[in-house]
PDB file of N, CA and C in Angstrom:
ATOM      1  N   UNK A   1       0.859  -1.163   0.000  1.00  0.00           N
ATOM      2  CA  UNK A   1       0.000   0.000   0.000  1.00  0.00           C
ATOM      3  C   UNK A   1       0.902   1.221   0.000  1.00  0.00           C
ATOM      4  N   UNK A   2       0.570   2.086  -0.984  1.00  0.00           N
ATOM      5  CA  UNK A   2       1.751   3.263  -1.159  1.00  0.00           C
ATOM      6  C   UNK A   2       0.850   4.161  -1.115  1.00  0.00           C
ATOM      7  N   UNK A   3       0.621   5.054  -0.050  1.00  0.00           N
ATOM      8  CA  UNK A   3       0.227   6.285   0.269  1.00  0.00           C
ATOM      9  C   UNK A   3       1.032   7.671  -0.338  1.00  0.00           C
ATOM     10  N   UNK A   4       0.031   8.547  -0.910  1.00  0.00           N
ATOM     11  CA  UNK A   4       0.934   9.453  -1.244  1.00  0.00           C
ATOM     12  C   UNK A   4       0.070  10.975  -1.188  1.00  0.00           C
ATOM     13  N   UNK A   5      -1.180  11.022  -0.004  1.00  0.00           N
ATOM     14  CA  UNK A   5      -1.592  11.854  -0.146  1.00  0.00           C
ATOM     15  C   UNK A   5      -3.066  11.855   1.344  1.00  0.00           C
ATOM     16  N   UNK A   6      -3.212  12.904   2.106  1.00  0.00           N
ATOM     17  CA  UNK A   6      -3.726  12.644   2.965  1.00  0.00           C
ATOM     18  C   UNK A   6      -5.082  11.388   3.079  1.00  0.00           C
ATOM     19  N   UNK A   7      -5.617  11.855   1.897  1.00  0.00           N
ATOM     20  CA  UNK A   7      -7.126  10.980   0.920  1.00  0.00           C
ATOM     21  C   UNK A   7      -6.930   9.816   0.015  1.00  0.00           C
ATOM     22  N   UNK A   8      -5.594  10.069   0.021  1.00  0.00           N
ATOM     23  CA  UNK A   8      -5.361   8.963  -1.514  1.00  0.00           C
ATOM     24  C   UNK A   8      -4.952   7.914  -1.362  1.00  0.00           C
ATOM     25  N   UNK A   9      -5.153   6.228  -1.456  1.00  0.00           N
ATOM     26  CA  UNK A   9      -3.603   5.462  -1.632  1.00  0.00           C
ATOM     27  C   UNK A   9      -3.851   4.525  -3.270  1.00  0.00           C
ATOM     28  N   UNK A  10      -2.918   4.129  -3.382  1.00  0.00           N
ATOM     29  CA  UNK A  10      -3.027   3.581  -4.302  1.00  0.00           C
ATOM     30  C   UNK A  10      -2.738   1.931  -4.155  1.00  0.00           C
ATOM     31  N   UNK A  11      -3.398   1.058  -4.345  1.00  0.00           N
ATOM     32  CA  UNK A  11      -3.066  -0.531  -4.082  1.00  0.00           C
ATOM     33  C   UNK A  11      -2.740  -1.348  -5.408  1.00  0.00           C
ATOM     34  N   UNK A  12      -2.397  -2.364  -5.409  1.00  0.00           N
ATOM     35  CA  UNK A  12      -1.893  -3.090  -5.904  1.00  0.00           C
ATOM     36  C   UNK A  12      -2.527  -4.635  -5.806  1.00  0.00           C
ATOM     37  N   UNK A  13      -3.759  -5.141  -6.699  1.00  0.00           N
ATOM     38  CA  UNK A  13      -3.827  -6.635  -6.456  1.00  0.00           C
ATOM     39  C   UNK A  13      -2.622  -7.457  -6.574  1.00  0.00           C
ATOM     40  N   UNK A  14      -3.642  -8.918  -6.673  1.00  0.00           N
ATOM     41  CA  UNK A  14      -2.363  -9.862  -6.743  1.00  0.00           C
ATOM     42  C   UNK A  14      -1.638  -9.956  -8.122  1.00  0.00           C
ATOM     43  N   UNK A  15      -2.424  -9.493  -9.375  1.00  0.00           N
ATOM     44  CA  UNK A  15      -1.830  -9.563 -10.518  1.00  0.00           C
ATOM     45  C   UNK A  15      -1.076  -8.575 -10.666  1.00  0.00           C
ATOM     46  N   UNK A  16      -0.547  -7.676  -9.963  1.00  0.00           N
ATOM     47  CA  UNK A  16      -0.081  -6.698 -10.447  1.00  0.00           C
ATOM     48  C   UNK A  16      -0.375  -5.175 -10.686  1.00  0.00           C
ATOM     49  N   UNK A  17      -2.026  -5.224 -10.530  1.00  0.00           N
ATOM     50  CA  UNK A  17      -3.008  -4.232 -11.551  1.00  0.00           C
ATOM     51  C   UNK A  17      -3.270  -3.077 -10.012  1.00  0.00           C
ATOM     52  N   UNK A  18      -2.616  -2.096 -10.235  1.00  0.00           N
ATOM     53  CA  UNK A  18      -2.623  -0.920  -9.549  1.00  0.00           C
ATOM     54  C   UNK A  18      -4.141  -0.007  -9.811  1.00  0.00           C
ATOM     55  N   UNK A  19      -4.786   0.078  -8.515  1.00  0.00           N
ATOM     56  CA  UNK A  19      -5.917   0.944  -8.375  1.00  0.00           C
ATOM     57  C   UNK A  19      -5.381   1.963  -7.396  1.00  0.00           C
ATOM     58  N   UNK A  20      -6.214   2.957  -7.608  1.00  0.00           N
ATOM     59  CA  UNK A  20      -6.397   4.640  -7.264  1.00  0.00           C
ATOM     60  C   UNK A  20      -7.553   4.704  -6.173  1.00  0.00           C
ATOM     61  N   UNK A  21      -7.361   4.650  -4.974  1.00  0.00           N
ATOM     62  CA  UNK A  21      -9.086   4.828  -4.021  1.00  0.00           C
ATOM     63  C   UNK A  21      -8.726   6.235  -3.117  1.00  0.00           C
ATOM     64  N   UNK A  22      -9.834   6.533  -2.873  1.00  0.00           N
ATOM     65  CA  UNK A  22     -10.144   7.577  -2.109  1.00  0.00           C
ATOM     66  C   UNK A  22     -10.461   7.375  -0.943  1.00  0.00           C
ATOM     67  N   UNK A  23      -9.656   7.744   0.651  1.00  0.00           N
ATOM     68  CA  UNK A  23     -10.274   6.946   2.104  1.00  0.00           C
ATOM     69  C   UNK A  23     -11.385   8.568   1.997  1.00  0.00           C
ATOM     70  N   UNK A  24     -12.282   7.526   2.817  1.00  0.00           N
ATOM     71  CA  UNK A  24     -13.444   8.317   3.176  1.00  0.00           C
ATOM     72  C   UNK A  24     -13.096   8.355   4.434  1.00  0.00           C
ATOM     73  N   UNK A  25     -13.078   7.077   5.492  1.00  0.00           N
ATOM     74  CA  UNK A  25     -12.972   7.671   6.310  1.00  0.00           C
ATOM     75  C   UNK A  25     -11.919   6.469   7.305  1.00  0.00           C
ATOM     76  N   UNK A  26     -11.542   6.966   8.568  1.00  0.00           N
ATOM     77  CA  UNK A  26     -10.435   5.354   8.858  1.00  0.00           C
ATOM     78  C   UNK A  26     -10.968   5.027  10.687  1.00  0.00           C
ATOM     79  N   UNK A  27     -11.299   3.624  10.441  1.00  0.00           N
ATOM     80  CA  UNK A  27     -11.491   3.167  11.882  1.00  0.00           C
ATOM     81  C   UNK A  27     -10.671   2.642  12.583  1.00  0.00           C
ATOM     82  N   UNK A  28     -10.359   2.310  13.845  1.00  0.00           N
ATOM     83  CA  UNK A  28      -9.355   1.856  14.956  1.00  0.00           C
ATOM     84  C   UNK A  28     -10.475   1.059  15.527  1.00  0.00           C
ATOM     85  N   UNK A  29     -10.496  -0.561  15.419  1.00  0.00           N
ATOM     86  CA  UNK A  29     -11.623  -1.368  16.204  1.00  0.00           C
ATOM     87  C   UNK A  29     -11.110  -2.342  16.288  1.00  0.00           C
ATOM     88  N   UNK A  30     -11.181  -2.989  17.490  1.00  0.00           N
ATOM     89  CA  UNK A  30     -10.527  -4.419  18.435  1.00  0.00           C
ATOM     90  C   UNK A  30      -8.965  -4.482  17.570  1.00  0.00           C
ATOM     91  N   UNK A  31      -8.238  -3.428  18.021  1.00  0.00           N
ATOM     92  CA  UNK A  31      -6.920  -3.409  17.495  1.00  0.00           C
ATOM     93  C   UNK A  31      -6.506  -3.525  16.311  1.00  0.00           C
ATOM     94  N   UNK A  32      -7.346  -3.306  15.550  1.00  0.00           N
ATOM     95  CA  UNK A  32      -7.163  -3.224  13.715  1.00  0.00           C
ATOM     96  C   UNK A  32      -7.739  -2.131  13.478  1.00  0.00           C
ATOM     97  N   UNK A  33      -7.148  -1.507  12.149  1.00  0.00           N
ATOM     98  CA  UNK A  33      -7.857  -0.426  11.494  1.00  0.00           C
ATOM     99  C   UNK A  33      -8.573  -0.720  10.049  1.00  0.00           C
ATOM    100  N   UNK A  34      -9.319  -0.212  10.208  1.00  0.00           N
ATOM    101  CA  UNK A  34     -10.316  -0.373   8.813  1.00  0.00           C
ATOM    102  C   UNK A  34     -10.465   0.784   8.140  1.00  0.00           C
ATOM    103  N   UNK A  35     -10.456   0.573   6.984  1.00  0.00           N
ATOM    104  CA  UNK A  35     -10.781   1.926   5.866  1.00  0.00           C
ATOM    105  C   UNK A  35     -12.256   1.721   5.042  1.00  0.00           C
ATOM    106  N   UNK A  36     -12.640   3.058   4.891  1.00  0.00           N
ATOM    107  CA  UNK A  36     -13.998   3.253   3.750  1.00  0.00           C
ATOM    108  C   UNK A  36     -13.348   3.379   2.671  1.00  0.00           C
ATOM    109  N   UNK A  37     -13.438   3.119   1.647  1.00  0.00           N
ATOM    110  CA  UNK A  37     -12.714   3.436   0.512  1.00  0.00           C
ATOM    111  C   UNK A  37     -13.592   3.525  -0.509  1.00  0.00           C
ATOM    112  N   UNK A  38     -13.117   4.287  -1.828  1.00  0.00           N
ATOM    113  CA  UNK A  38     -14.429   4.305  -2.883  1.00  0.00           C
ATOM    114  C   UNK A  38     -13.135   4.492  -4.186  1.00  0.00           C
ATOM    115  N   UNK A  39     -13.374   3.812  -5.094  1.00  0.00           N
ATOM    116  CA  UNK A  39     -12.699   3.933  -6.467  1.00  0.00           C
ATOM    117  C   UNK A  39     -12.361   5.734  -6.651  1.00  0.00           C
ATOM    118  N   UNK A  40     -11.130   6.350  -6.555  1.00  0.00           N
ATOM    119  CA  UNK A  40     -11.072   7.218  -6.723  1.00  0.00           C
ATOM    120  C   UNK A  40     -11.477   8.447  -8.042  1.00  0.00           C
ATOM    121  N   UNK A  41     -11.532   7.682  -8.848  1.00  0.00           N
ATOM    122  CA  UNK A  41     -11.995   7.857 -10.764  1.00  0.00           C
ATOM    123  C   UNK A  41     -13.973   8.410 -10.251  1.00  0.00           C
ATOM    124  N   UNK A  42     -14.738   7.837  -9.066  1.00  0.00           N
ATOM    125  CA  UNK A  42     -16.033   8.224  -8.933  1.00  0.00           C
ATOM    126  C   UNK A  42     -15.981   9.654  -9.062  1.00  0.00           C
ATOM    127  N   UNK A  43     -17.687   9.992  -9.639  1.00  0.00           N
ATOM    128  CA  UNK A  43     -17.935  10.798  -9.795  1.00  0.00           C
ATOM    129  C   UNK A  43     -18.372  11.464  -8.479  1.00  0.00           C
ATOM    130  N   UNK A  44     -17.680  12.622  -8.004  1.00  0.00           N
ATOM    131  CA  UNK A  44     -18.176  13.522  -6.656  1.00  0.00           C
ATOM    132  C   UNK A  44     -19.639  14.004  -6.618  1.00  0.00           C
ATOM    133  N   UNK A  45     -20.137  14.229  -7.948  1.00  0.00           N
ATOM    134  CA  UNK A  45     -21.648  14.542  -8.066  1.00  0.00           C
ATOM    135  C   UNK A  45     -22.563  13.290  -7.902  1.00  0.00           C
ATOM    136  N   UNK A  46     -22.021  11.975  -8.021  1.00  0.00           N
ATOM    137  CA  UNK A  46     -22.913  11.310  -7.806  1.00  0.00           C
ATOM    138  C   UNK A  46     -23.949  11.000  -6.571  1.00  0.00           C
ATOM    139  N   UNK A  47     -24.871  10.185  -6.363  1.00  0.00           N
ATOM    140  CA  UNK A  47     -25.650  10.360  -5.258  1.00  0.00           C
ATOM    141  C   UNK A  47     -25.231   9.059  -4.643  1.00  0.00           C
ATOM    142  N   UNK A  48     -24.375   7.776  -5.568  1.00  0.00           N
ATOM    143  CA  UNK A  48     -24.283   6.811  -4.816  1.00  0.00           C
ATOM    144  C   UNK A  48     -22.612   6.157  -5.231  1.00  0.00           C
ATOM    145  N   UNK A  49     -22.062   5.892  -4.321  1.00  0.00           N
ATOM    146  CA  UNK A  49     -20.697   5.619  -4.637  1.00  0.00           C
ATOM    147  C   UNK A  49     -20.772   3.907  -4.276  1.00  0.00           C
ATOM    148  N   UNK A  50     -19.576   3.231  -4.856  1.00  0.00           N
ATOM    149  CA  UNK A  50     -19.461   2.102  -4.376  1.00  0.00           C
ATOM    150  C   UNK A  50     -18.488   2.358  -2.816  1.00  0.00           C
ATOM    151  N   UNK A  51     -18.940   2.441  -1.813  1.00  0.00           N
ATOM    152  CA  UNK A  51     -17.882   2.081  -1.117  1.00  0.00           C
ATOM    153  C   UNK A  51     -17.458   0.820  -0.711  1.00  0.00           C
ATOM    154  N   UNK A  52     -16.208   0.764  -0.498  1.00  0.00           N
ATOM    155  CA  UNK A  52     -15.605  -0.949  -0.199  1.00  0.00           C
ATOM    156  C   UNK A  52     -15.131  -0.416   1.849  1.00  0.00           C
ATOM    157  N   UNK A  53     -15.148  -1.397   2.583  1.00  0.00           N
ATOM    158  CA  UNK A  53     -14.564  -1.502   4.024  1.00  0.00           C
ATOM    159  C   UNK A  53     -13.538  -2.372   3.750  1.00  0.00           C
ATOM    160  N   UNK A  54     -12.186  -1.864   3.936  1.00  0.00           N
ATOM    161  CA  UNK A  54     -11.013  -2.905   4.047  1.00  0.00           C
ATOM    162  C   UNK A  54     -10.618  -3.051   5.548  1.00  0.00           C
ATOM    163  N   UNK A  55      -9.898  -3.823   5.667  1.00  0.00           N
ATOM    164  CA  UNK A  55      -9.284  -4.177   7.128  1.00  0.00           C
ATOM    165  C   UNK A  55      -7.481  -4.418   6.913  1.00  0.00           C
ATOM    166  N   UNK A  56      -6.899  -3.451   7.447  1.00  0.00           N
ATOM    167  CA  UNK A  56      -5.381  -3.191   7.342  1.00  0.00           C
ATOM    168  C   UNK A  56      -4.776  -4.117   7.961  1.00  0.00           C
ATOM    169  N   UNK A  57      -3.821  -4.960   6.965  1.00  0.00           N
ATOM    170  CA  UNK A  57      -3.790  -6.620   8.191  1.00  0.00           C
ATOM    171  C   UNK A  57      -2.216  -6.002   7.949  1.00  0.00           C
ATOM    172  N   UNK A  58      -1.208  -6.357   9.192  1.00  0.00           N
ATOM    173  CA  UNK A  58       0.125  -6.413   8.673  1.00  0.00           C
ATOM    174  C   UNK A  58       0.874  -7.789   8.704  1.00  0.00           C
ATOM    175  N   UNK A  59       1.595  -7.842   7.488  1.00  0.00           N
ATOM    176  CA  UNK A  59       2.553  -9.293   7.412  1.00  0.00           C
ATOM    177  C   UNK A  59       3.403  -9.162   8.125  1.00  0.00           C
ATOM    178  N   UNK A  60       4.325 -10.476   8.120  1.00  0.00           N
ATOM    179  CA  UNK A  60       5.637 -10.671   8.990  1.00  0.00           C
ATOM    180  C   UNK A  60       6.414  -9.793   8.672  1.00  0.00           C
ATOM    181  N   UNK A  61       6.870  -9.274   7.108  1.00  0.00           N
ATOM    182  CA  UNK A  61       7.985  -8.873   6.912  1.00  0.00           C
ATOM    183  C   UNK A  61       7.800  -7.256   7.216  1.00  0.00           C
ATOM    184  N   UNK A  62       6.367  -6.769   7.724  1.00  0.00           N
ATOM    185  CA  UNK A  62       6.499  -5.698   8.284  1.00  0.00           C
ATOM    186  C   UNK A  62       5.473  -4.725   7.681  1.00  0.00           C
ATOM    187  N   UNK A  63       5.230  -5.225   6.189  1.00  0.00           N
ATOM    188  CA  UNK A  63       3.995  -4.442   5.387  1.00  0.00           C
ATOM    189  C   UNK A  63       2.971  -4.693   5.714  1.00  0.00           C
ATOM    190  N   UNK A  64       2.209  -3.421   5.275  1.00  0.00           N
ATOM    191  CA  UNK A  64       0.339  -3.605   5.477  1.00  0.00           C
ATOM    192  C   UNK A  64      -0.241  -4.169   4.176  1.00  0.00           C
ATOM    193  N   UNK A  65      -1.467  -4.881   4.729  1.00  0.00           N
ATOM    194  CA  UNK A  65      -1.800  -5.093   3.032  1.00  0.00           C
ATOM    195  C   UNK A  65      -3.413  -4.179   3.360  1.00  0.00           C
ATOM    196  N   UNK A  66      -3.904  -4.270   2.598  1.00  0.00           N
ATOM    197  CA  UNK A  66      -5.653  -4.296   3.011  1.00  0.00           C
ATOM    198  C   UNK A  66      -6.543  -5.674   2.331  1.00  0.00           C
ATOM    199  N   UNK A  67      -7.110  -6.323   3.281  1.00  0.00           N
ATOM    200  CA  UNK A  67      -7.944  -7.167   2.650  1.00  0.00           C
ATOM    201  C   UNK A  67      -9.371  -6.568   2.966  1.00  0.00           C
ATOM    202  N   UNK A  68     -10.076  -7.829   1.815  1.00  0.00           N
ATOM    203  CA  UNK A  68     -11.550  -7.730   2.327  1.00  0.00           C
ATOM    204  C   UNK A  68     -12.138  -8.294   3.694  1.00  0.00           C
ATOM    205  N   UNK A  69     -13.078  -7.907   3.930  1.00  0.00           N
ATOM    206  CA  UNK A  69     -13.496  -8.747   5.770  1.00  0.00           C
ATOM    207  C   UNK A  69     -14.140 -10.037   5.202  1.00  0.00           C
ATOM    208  N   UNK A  70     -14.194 -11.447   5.526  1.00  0.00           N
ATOM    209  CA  UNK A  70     -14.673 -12.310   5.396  1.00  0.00           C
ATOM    210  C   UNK A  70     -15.558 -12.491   6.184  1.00  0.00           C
ATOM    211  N   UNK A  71     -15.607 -12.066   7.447  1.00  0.00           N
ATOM    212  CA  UNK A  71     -16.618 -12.370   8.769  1.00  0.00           C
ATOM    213  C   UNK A  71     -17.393 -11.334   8.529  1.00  0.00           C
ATOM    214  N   UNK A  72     -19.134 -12.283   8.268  1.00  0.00           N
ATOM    215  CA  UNK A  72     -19.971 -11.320   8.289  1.00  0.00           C
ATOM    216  C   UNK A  72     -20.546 -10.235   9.432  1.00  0.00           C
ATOM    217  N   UNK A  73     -20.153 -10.785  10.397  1.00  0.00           N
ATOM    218  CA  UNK A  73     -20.189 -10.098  11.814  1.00  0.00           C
ATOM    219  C   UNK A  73     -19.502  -9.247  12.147  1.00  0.00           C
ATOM    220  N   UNK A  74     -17.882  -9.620  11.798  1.00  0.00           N
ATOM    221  CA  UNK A  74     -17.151  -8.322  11.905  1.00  0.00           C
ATOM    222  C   UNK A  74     -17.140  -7.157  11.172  1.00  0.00           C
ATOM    223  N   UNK A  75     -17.797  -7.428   9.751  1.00  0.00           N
ATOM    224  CA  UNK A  75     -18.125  -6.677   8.609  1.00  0.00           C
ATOM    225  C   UNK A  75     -19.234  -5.496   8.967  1.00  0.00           C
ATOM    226  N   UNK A  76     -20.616  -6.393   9.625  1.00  0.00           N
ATOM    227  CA  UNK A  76     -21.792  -5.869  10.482  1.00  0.00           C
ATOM    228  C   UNK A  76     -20.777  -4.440  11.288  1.00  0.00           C
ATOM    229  N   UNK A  77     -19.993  -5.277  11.963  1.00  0.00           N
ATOM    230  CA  UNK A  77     -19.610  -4.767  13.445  1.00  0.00           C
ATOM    231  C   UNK A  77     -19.147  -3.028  12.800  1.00  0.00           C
ATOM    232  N   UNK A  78     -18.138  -3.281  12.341  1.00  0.00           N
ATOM    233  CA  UNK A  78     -17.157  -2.455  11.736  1.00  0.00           C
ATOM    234  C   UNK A  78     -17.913  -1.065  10.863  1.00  0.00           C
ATOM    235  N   UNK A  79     -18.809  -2.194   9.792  1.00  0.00           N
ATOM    236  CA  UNK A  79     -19.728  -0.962   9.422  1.00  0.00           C
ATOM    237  C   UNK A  79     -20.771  -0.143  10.343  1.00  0.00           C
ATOM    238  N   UNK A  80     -21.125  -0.952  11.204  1.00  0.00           N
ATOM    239  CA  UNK A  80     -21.858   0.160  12.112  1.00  0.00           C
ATOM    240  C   UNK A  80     -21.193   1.416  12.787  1.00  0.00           C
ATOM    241  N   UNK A  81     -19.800   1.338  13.491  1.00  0.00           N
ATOM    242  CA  UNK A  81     -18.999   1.936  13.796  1.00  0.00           C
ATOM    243  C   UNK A  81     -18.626   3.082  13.022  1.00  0.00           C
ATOM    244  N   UNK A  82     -18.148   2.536  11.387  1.00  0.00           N
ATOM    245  CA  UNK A  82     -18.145   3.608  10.664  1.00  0.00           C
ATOM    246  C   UNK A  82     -18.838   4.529  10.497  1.00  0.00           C
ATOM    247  N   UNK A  83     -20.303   4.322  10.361  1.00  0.00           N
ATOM    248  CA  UNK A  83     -21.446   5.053  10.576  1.00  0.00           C
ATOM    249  C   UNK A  83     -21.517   5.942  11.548  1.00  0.00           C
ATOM    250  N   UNK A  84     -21.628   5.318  12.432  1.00  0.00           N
ATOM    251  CA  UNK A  84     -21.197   6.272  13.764  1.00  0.00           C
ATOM    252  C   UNK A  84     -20.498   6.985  14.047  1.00  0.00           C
ATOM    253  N   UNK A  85     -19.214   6.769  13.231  1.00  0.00           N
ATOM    254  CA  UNK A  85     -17.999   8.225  13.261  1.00  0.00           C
ATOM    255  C   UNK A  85     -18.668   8.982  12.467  1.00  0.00           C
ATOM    256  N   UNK A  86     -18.868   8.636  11.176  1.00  0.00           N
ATOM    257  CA  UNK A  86     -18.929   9.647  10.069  1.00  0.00           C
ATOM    258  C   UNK A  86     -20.145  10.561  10.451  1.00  0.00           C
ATOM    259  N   UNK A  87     -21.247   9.872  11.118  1.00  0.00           N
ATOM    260  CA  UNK A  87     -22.481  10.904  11.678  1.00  0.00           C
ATOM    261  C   UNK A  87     -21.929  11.829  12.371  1.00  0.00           C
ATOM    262  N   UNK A  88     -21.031  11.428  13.472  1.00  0.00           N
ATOM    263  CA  UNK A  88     -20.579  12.272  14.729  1.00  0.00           C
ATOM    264  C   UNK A  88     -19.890  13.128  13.926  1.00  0.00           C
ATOM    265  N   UNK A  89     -19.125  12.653  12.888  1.00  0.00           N
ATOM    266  CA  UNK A  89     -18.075  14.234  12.213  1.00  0.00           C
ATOM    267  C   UNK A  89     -19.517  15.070  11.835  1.00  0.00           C
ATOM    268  N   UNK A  90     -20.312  14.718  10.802  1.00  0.00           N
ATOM    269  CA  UNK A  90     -21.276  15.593   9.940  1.00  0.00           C
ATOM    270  C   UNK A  90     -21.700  16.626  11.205  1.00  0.00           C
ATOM    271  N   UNK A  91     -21.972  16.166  12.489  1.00  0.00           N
ATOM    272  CA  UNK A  91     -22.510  16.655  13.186  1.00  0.00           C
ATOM    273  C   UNK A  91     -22.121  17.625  13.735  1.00  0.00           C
ATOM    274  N   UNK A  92     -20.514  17.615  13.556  1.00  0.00           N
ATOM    275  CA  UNK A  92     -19.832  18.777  14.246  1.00  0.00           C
ATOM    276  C   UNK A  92     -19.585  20.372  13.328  1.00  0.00           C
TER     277      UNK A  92
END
């Protein structure tokens, strides 16, 4: 994961094939952090974005990767949370 901008990172699947996302917003939950993320190329006028929830896992050799959540519960969990920040910011 190569960060290069407060909003921006750019990832890398397994083939090789480099994407552009935009964090919306970043969680800290049961000692992992999770990101909102949305294809950065979306349109800002739109009314509905894809967002994706990753979960920042780190390997042995010291890097982060982001995967997808497999546990539908923690997925539940995590997205509710997000919700809950992002209300509490709008709110301020």
């Amino acid at each position: 994961m190569d960060q290069y901008g407060s909003d921006y990172l750019t990832i890398s699947d397994e083939n090789g094939v480099e994407y552009e996302l935009e964090v919306l917003n970043t969680l800290e939950y049961n000692g992992s952090v999770y990101l909102a993320v949305i294809p950065a190329a979306e349109d800002p006028e739109a009314e509905q974005w894809d967002v994706s929830i990753l979960k920042s896992v780190e390997e042995a050799g010291g890097e982060s990767v982001l995967l997808a959540i497999d546990d539908p519960q923690e997925l539940q969990d995590v997205y509710g949370r997000m919700m809950e920040s992002l209300y509490e910011e709008a709110g301020e």
